[in-house]
C-alpha atoms as a PDB file:
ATOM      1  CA  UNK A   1     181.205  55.181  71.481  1.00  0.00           C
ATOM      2  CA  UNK A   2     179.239  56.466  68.286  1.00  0.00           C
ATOM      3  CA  UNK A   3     181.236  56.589  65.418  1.00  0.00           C
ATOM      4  CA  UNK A   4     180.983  60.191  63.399  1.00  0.00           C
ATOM      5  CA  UNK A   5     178.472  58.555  60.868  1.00  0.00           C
ATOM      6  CA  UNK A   6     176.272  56.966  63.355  1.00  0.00           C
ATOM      7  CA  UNK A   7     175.931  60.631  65.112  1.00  0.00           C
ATOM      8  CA  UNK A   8     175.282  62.501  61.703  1.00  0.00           C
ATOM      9  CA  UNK A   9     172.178  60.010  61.165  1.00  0.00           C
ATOM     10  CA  UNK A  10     171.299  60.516  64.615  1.00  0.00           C
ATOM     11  CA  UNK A  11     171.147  64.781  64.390  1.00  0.00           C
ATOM     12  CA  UNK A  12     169.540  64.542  61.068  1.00  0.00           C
ATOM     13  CA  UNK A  13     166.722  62.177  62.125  1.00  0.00           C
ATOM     14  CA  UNK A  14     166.343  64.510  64.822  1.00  0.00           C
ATOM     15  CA  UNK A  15     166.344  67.937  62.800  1.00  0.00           C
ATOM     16  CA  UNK A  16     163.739  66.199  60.408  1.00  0.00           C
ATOM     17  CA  UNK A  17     161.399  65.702  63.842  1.00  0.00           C
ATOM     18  CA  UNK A  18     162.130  69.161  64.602  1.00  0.00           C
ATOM     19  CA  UNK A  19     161.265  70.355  61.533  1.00  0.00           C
ATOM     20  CA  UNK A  20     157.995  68.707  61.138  1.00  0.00           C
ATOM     21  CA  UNK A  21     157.275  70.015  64.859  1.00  0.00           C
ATOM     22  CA  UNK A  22     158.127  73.782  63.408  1.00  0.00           C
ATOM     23  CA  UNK A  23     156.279  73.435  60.411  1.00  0.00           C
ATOM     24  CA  UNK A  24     153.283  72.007  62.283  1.00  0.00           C
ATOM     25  CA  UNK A  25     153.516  74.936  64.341  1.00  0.00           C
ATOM     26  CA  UNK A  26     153.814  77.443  61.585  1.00  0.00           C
ATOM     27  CA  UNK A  27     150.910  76.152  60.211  1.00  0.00           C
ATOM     28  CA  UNK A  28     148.514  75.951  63.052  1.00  0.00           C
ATOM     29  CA  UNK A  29     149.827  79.842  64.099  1.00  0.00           C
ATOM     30  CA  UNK A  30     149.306  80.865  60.283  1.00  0.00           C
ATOM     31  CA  UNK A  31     145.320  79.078  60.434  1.00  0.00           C
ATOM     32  CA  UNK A  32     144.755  80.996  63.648  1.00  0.00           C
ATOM     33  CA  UNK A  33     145.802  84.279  62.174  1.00  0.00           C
ATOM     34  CA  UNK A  34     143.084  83.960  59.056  1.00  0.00           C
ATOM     35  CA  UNK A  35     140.556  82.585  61.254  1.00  0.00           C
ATOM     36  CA  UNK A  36     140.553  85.472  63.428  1.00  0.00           C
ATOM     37  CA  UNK A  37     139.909  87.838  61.064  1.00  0.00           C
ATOM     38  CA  UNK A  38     136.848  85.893  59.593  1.00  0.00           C
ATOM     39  CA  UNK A  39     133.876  87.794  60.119  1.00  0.00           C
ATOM     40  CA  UNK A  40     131.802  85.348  59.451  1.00  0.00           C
ATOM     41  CA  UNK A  41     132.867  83.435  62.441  1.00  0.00           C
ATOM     42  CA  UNK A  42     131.632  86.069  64.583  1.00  0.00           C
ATOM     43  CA  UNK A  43     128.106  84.133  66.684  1.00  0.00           C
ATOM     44  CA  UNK A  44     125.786  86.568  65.615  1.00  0.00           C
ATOM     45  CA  UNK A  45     122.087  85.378  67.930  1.00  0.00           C
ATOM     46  CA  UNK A  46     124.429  84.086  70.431  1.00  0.00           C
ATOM     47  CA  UNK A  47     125.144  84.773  73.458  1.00  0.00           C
ATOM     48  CA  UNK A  48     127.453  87.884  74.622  1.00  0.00           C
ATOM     49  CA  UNK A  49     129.579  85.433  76.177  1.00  0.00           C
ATOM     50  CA  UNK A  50     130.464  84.107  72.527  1.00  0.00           C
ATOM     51  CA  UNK A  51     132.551  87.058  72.037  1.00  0.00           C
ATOM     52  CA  UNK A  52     134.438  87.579  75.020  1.00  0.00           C
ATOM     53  CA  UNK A  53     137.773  85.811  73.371  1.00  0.00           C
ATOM     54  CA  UNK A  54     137.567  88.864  71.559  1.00  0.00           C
ATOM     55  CA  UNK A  55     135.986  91.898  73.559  1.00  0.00           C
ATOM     56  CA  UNK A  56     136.483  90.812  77.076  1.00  0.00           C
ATOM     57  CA  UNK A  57     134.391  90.537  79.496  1.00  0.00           C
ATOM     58  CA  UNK A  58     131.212  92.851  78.400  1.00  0.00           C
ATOM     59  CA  UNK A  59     129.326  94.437  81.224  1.00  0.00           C
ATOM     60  CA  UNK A  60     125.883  94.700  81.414  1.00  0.00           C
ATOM     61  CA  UNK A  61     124.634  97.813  80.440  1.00  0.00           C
ATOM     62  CA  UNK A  62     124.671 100.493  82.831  1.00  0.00           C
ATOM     63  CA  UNK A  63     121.801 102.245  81.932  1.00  0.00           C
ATOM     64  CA  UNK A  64     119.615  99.385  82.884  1.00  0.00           C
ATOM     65  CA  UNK A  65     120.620 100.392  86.562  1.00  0.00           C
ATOM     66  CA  UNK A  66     119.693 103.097  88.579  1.00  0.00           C
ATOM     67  CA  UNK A  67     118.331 106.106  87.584  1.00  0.00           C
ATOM     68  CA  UNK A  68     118.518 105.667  83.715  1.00  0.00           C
ATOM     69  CA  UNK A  69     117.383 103.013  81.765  1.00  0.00           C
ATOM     70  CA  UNK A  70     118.272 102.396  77.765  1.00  0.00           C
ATOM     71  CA  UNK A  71     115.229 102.919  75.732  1.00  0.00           C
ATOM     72  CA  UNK A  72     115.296 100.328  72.716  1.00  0.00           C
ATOM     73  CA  UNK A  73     117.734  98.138  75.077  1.00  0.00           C
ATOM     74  CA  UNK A  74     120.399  98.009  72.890  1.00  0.00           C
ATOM     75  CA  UNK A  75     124.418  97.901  73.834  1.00  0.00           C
ATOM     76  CA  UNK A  76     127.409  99.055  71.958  1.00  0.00           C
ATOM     77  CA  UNK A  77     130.554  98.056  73.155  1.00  0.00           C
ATOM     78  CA  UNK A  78     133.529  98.997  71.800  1.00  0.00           C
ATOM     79  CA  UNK A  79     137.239  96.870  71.177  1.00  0.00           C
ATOM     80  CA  UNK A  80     140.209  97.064  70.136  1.00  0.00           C
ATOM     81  CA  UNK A  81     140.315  95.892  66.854  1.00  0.00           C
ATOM     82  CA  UNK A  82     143.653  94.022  67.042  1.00  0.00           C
ATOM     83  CA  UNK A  83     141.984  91.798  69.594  1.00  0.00           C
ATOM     84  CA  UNK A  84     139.836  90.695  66.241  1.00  0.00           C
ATOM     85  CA  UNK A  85     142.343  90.613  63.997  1.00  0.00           C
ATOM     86  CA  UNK A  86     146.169  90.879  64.926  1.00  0.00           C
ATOM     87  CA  UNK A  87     147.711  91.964  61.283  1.00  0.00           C
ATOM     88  CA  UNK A  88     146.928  95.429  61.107  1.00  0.00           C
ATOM     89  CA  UNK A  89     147.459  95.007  57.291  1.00  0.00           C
ATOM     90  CA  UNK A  90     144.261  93.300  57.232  1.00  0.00           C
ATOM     91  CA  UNK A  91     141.454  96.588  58.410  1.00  0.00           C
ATOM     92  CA  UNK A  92     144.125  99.524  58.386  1.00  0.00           C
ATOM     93  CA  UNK A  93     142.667 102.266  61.209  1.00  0.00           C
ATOM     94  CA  UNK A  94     139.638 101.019  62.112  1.00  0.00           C
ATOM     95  CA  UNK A  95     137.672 100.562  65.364  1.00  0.00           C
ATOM     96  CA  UNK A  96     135.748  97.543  65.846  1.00  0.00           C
ATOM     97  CA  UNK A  97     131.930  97.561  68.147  1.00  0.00           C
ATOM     98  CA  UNK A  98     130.065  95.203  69.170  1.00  0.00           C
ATOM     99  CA  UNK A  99     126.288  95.550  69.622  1.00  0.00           C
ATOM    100  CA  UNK A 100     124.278  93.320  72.116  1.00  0.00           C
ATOM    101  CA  UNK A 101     120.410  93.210  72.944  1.00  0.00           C
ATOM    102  CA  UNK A 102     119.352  91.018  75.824  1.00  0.00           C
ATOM    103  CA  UNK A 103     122.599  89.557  76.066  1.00  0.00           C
ATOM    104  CA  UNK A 104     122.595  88.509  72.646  1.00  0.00           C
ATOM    105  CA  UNK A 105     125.019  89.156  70.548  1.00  0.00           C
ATOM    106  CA  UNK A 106     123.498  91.604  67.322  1.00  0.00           C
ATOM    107  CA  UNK A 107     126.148  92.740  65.199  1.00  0.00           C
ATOM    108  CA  UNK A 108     129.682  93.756  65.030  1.00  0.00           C
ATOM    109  CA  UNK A 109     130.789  96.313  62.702  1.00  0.00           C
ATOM    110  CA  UNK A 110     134.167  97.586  61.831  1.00  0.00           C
ATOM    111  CA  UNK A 111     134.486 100.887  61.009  1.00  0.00           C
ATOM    112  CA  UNK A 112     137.753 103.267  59.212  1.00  0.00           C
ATOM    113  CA  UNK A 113     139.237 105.870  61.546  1.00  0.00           C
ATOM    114  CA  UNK A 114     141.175 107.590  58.969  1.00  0.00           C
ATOM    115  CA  UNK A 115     144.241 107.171  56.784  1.00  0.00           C
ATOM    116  CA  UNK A 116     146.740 104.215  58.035  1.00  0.00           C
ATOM    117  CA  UNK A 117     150.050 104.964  59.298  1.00  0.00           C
ATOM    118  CA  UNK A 118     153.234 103.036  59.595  1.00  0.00           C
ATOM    119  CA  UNK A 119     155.161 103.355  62.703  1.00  0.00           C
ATOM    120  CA  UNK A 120     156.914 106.326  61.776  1.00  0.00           C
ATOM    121  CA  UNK A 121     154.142 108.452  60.919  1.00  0.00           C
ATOM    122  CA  UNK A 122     154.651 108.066  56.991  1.00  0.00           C
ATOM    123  CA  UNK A 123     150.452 107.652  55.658  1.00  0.00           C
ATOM    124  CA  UNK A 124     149.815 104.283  53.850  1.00  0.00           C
ATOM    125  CA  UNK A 125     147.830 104.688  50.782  1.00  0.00           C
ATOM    126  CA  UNK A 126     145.534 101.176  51.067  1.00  0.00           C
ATOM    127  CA  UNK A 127     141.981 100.873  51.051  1.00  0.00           C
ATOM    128  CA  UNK A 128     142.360  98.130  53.396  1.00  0.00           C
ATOM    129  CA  UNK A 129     138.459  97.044  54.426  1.00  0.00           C
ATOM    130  CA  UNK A 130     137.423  97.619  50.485  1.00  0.00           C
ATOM    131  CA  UNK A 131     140.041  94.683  49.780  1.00  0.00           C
ATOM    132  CA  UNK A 132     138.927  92.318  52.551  1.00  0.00           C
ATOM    133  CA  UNK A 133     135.229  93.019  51.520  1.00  0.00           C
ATOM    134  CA  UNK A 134     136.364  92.464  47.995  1.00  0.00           C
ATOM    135  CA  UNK A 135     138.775  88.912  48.587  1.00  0.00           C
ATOM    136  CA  UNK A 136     135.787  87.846  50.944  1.00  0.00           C
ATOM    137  CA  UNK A 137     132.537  88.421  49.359  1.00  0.00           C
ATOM    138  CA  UNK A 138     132.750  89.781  46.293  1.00  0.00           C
ATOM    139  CA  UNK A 139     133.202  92.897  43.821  1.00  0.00           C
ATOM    140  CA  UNK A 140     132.318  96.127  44.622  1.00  0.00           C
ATOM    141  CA  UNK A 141     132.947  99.393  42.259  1.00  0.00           C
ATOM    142  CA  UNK A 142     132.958 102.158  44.683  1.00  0.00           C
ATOM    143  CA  UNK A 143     134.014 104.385  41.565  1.00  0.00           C
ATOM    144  CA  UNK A 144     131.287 103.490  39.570  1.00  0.00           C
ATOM    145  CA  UNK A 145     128.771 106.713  39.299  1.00  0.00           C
ATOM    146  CA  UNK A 146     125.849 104.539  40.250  1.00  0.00           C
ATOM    147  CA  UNK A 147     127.472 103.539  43.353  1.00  0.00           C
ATOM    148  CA  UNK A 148     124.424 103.704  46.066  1.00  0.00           C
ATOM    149  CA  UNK A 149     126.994 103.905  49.195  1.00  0.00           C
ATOM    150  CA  UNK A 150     126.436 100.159  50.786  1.00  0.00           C
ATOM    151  CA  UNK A 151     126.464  96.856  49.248  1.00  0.00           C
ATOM    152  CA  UNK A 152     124.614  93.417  51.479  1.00  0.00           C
ATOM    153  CA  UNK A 153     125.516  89.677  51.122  1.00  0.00           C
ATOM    154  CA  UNK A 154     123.874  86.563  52.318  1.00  0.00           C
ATOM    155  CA  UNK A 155     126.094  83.886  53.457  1.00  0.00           C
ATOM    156  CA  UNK A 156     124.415  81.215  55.230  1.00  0.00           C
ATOM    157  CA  UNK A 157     122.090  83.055  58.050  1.00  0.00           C
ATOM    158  CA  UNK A 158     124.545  85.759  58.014  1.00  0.00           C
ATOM    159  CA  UNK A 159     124.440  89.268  56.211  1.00  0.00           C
ATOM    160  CA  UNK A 160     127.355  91.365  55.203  1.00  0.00           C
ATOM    161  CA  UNK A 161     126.655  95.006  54.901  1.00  0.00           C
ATOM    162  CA  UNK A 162     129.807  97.163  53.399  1.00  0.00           C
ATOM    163  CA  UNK A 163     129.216 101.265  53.142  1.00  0.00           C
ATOM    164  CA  UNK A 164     131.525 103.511  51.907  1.00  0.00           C
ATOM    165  CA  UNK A 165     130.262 107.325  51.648  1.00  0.00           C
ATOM    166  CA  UNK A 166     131.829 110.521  51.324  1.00  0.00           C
ATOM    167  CA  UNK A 167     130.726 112.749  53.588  1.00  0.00           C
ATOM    168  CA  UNK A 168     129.707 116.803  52.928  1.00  0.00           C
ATOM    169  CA  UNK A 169     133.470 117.884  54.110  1.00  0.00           C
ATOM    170  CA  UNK A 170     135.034 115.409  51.894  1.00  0.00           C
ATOM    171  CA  UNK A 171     135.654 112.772  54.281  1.00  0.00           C
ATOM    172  CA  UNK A 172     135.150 109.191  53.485  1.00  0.00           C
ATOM    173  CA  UNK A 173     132.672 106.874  56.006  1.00  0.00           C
ATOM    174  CA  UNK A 174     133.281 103.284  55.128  1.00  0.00           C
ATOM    175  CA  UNK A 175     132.987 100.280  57.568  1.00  0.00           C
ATOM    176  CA  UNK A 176     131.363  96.890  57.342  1.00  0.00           C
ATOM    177  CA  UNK A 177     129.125  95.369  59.594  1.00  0.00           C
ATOM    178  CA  UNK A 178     127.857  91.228  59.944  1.00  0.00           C
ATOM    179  CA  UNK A 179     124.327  90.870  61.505  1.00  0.00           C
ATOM    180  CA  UNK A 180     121.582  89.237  60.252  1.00  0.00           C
ATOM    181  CA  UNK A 181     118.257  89.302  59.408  1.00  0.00           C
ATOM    182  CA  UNK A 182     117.157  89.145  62.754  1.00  0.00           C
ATOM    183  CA  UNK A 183     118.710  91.207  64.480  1.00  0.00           C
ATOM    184  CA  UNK A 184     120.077  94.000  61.182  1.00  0.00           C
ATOM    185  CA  UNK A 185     117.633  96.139  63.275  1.00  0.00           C
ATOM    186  CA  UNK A 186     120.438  96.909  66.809  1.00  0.00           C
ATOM    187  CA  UNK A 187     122.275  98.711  64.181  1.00  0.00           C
ATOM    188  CA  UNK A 188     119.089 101.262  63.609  1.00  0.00           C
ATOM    189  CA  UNK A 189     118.862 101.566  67.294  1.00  0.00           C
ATOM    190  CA  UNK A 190     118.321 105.016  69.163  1.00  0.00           C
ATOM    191  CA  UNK A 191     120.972 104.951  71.358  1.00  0.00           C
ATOM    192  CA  UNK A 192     119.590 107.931  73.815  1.00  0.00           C
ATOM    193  CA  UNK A 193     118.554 107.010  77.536  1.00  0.00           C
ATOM    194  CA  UNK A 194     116.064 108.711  79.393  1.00  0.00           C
ATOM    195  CA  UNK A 195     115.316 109.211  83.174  1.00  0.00           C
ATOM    196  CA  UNK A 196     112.961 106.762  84.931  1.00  0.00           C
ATOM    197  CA  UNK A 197     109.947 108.766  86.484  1.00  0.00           C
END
Protein backbone atom coordinates (compact mmCIF):
# COMPACT_ATOMS: atom_id res chain seq x y z
CA UNK A 1 0.00 0.00 0.00
CA UNK A 2 1.35 3.62 -0.89
CA UNK A 3 2.03 5.55 1.95
CA UNK A 4 0.36 9.33 1.79
CA UNK A 5 3.84 10.78 0.69
CA UNK A 6 4.57 8.30 -1.93
CA UNK A 7 0.93 9.21 -3.53
CA UNK A 8 1.47 13.10 -3.24
CA UNK A 9 4.79 12.60 -5.44
CA UNK A 10 2.92 10.39 -7.57
CA UNK A 11 -0.23 13.15 -8.40
CA UNK A 12 2.24 15.89 -8.64
CA UNK A 13 4.54 14.17 -11.17
CA UNK A 14 1.46 13.55 -12.90
CA UNK A 15 -0.16 17.18 -12.79
CA UNK A 16 3.36 18.48 -14.01
CA UNK A 17 2.79 15.95 -17.30
CA UNK A 18 -0.55 17.30 -17.52
CA UNK A 19 0.42 20.57 -17.43
CA UNK A 20 3.06 20.49 -19.99
CA UNK A 21 0.37 18.52 -22.21
CA UNK A 22 -2.11 21.75 -21.59
CA UNK A 23 0.37 24.22 -22.15
CA UNK A 24 1.57 22.46 -25.31
CA UNK A 25 -1.85 22.58 -26.36
CA UNK A 26 -2.48 26.17 -25.54
CA UNK A 27 0.26 27.01 -27.48
CA UNK A 28 -0.20 25.12 -30.66
CA UNK A 29 -4.24 26.41 -30.53
CA UNK A 30 -2.87 30.08 -29.82
CA UNK A 31 -0.15 29.63 -33.21
CA UNK A 32 -3.10 28.39 -35.22
CA UNK A 33 -5.27 31.32 -34.32
CA UNK A 34 -2.44 34.05 -35.64
CA UNK A 35 -1.61 31.99 -38.50
CA UNK A 36 -4.98 32.04 -39.80
CA UNK A 37 -5.37 35.42 -39.96
CA UNK A 38 -2.01 35.96 -41.89
CA UNK A 39 -2.71 37.25 -45.14
CA UNK A 40 0.28 36.68 -46.37
CA UNK A 41 -0.16 33.01 -46.12
CA UNK A 42 -2.88 33.16 -48.49
CA UNK A 43 -1.21 31.02 -52.13
CA UNK A 44 -1.73 33.75 -54.31
CA UNK A 45 -0.69 31.92 -58.31
CA UNK A 46 -1.81 28.76 -56.83
CA UNK A 47 -4.16 26.69 -57.38
CA UNK A 48 -8.01 27.23 -56.24
CA UNK A 49 -7.66 24.15 -54.41
CA UNK A 50 -5.05 26.02 -52.05
CA UNK A 51 -7.83 27.79 -50.50
CA UNK A 52 -10.45 25.44 -49.93
CA UNK A 53 -9.41 25.03 -45.97
CA UNK A 54 -10.77 28.32 -46.05
CA UNK A 55 -13.61 28.88 -48.76
CA UNK A 56 -14.76 25.41 -49.37
CA UNK A 57 -15.06 23.75 -52.11
CA UNK A 58 -15.16 26.58 -55.04
CA UNK A 59 -17.19 25.69 -58.07
CA UNK A 60 -16.27 26.34 -61.34
CA UNK A 61 -17.75 29.21 -62.69
CA UNK A 62 -21.09 28.95 -63.99
CA UNK A 63 -20.97 31.24 -66.62
CA UNK A 64 -18.46 29.19 -68.45
CA UNK A 65 -21.50 26.75 -69.02
CA UNK A 66 -24.32 26.98 -71.08
CA UNK A 67 -25.67 29.82 -72.51
CA UNK A 68 -23.39 32.52 -70.88
CA UNK A 69 -19.91 32.65 -70.74
CA UNK A 70 -17.67 35.22 -68.38
CA UNK A 71 -15.95 37.68 -70.54
CA UNK A 72 -12.39 38.46 -68.93
CA UNK A 73 -12.78 34.85 -67.15
CA UNK A 74 -12.49 35.98 -63.90
CA UNK A 75 -14.32 34.43 -60.54
CA UNK A 76 -15.31 36.03 -57.33
CA UNK A 77 -16.27 33.91 -54.70
CA UNK A 78 -17.35 34.98 -51.66
CA UNK A 79 -16.69 33.49 -47.65
CA UNK A 80 -17.36 33.86 -44.59
CA UNK A 81 -14.78 35.69 -43.11
CA UNK A 82 -14.61 33.80 -39.78
CA UNK A 83 -13.61 30.79 -41.83
CA UNK A 84 -10.25 33.13 -42.40
CA UNK A 85 -9.91 34.36 -39.28
CA UNK A 86 -11.96 33.08 -36.16
CA UNK A 87 -11.47 36.28 -33.63
CA UNK A 88 -13.79 38.65 -34.91
CA UNK A 89 -11.68 41.26 -32.98
CA UNK A 90 -9.18 40.87 -35.58
CA UNK A 91 -11.36 42.46 -39.17
CA UNK A 92 -14.58 43.74 -37.24
CA UNK A 93 -17.66 43.47 -40.08
CA UNK A 94 -16.08 42.58 -42.95
CA UNK A 95 -16.71 40.15 -45.84
CA UNK A 96 -13.93 38.32 -47.23
CA UNK A 97 -13.78 37.25 -51.56
CA UNK A 98 -11.81 35.38 -53.21
CA UNK A 99 -10.97 35.94 -56.89
CA UNK A 100 -9.81 33.04 -59.23
CA UNK A 101 -8.78 33.05 -63.05
CA UNK A 102 -8.19 29.69 -64.66
CA UNK A 103 -8.33 28.02 -61.51
CA UNK A 104 -5.75 30.04 -60.10
CA UNK A 105 -6.02 31.61 -57.24
CA UNK A 106 -5.72 35.87 -57.92
CA UNK A 107 -6.44 37.71 -54.93
CA UNK A 108 -8.40 37.80 -51.82
CA UNK A 109 -9.58 40.94 -50.43
CA UNK A 110 -11.32 41.75 -47.25
CA UNK A 111 -13.58 44.32 -47.25
CA UNK A 112 -15.66 46.54 -44.04
CA UNK A 113 -19.42 46.02 -43.99
CA UNK A 114 -20.11 48.69 -41.60
CA UNK A 115 -19.74 49.57 -37.93
CA UNK A 116 -18.98 46.35 -35.56
CA UNK A 117 -21.39 45.21 -33.11
CA UNK A 118 -21.17 43.22 -29.95
CA UNK A 119 -23.71 40.64 -29.36
CA UNK A 120 -26.17 42.82 -27.96
CA UNK A 121 -26.40 45.28 -30.57
CA UNK A 122 -24.24 48.01 -28.63
CA UNK A 123 -21.74 49.58 -31.92
CA UNK A 124 -17.95 49.07 -31.25
CA UNK A 125 -15.98 52.07 -32.04
CA UNK A 126 -12.57 50.16 -33.62
CA UNK A 127 -11.07 50.65 -36.82
CA UNK A 128 -10.28 47.11 -36.82
CA UNK A 129 -8.59 46.38 -40.57
CA UNK A 130 -6.63 49.98 -40.21
CA UNK A 131 -4.90 48.28 -37.03
CA UNK A 132 -4.10 44.91 -38.62
CA UNK A 133 -2.80 46.82 -41.76
CA UNK A 134 -0.95 49.01 -39.36
CA UNK A 135 0.65 45.97 -36.73
CA UNK A 136 1.32 44.05 -40.12
CA UNK A 137 2.85 46.23 -42.63
CA UNK A 138 3.30 49.39 -41.58
CA UNK A 139 2.00 53.10 -40.84
CA UNK A 140 -0.62 54.59 -42.52
CA UNK A 141 -2.16 58.27 -41.68
CA UNK A 142 -5.57 58.05 -43.03
CA UNK A 143 -6.07 61.62 -41.35
CA UNK A 144 -3.37 63.14 -42.97
CA UNK A 145 -4.84 65.75 -45.76
CA UNK A 146 -2.61 64.25 -48.38
CA UNK A 147 -4.01 60.94 -47.83
CA UNK A 148 -4.46 59.49 -51.62
CA UNK A 149 -7.15 56.71 -50.43
CA UNK A 150 -4.86 53.32 -50.84
CA UNK A 151 -1.50 52.52 -49.67
CA UNK A 152 0.68 49.07 -51.54
CA UNK A 153 3.45 46.93 -49.92
CA UNK A 154 5.84 44.43 -51.29
CA UNK A 155 6.55 41.52 -49.19
CA UNK A 156 8.30 38.85 -50.88
CA UNK A 157 6.24 38.20 -54.35
CA UNK A 158 3.28 39.39 -52.57
CA UNK A 159 1.52 42.93 -52.65
CA UNK A 160 -0.63 44.43 -50.00
CA UNK A 161 -3.06 46.98 -51.18
CA UNK A 162 -5.08 48.86 -48.15
CA UNK A 163 -7.93 51.64 -49.33
CA UNK A 164 -9.86 53.52 -47.18
CA UNK A 165 -12.24 56.25 -48.93
CA UNK A 166 -15.12 58.13 -47.95
CA UNK A 167 -17.63 57.92 -50.17
CA UNK A 168 -20.09 61.06 -51.59
CA UNK A 169 -22.88 60.09 -48.76
CA UNK A 170 -20.36 60.03 -46.09
CA UNK A 171 -19.76 56.48 -45.91
CA UNK A 172 -16.38 55.04 -45.44
CA UNK A 173 -15.00 52.14 -48.20
CA UNK A 174 -11.97 50.55 -46.68
CA UNK A 175 -10.79 46.91 -47.28
CA UNK A 176 -7.46 45.34 -48.08
CA UNK A 177 -6.65 43.10 -50.67
CA UNK A 178 -3.15 40.57 -51.21
CA UNK A 179 -2.43 39.80 -54.94
CA UNK A 180 0.46 40.30 -56.71
CA UNK A 181 2.03 41.61 -59.47
CA UNK A 182 0.81 39.12 -61.65
CA UNK A 183 -2.24 38.73 -61.21
CA UNK A 184 -3.19 42.72 -59.28
CA UNK A 185 -5.07 42.84 -62.65
CA UNK A 186 -8.50 40.03 -61.49
CA UNK A 187 -9.19 42.82 -59.19
CA UNK A 188 -9.75 45.39 -62.36
CA UNK A 189 -11.81 42.75 -63.94
CA UNK A 190 -15.28 43.47 -65.73
CA UNK A 191 -17.30 41.24 -64.07
CA UNK A 192 -20.40 41.38 -66.75
CA UNK A 193 -21.25 38.13 -68.87
CA UNK A 194 -22.65 38.17 -72.12
CA UNK A 195 -24.73 35.67 -74.25
CA UNK A 196 -22.90 33.27 -76.60
CA UNK A 197 -24.19 33.83 -80.28
Amino acid sequence: MLSYKDILILFMKKMKRNNLIILILSFLLCFKSSYACNLLEVGIGQDKSSIENIFGKIPDSEFEKGDFYRVDGVHQHIGQIESFCKDRDIFGNASMSVYIIDDIVGALKIEKLGPSKTEDGAKIDGDFIHKYVELNFGKVDTNDRKWPGYKFWERGDKQIFYYKTKKIDSDIEEGVVVTNEKYFDVLLANEDIIAKD
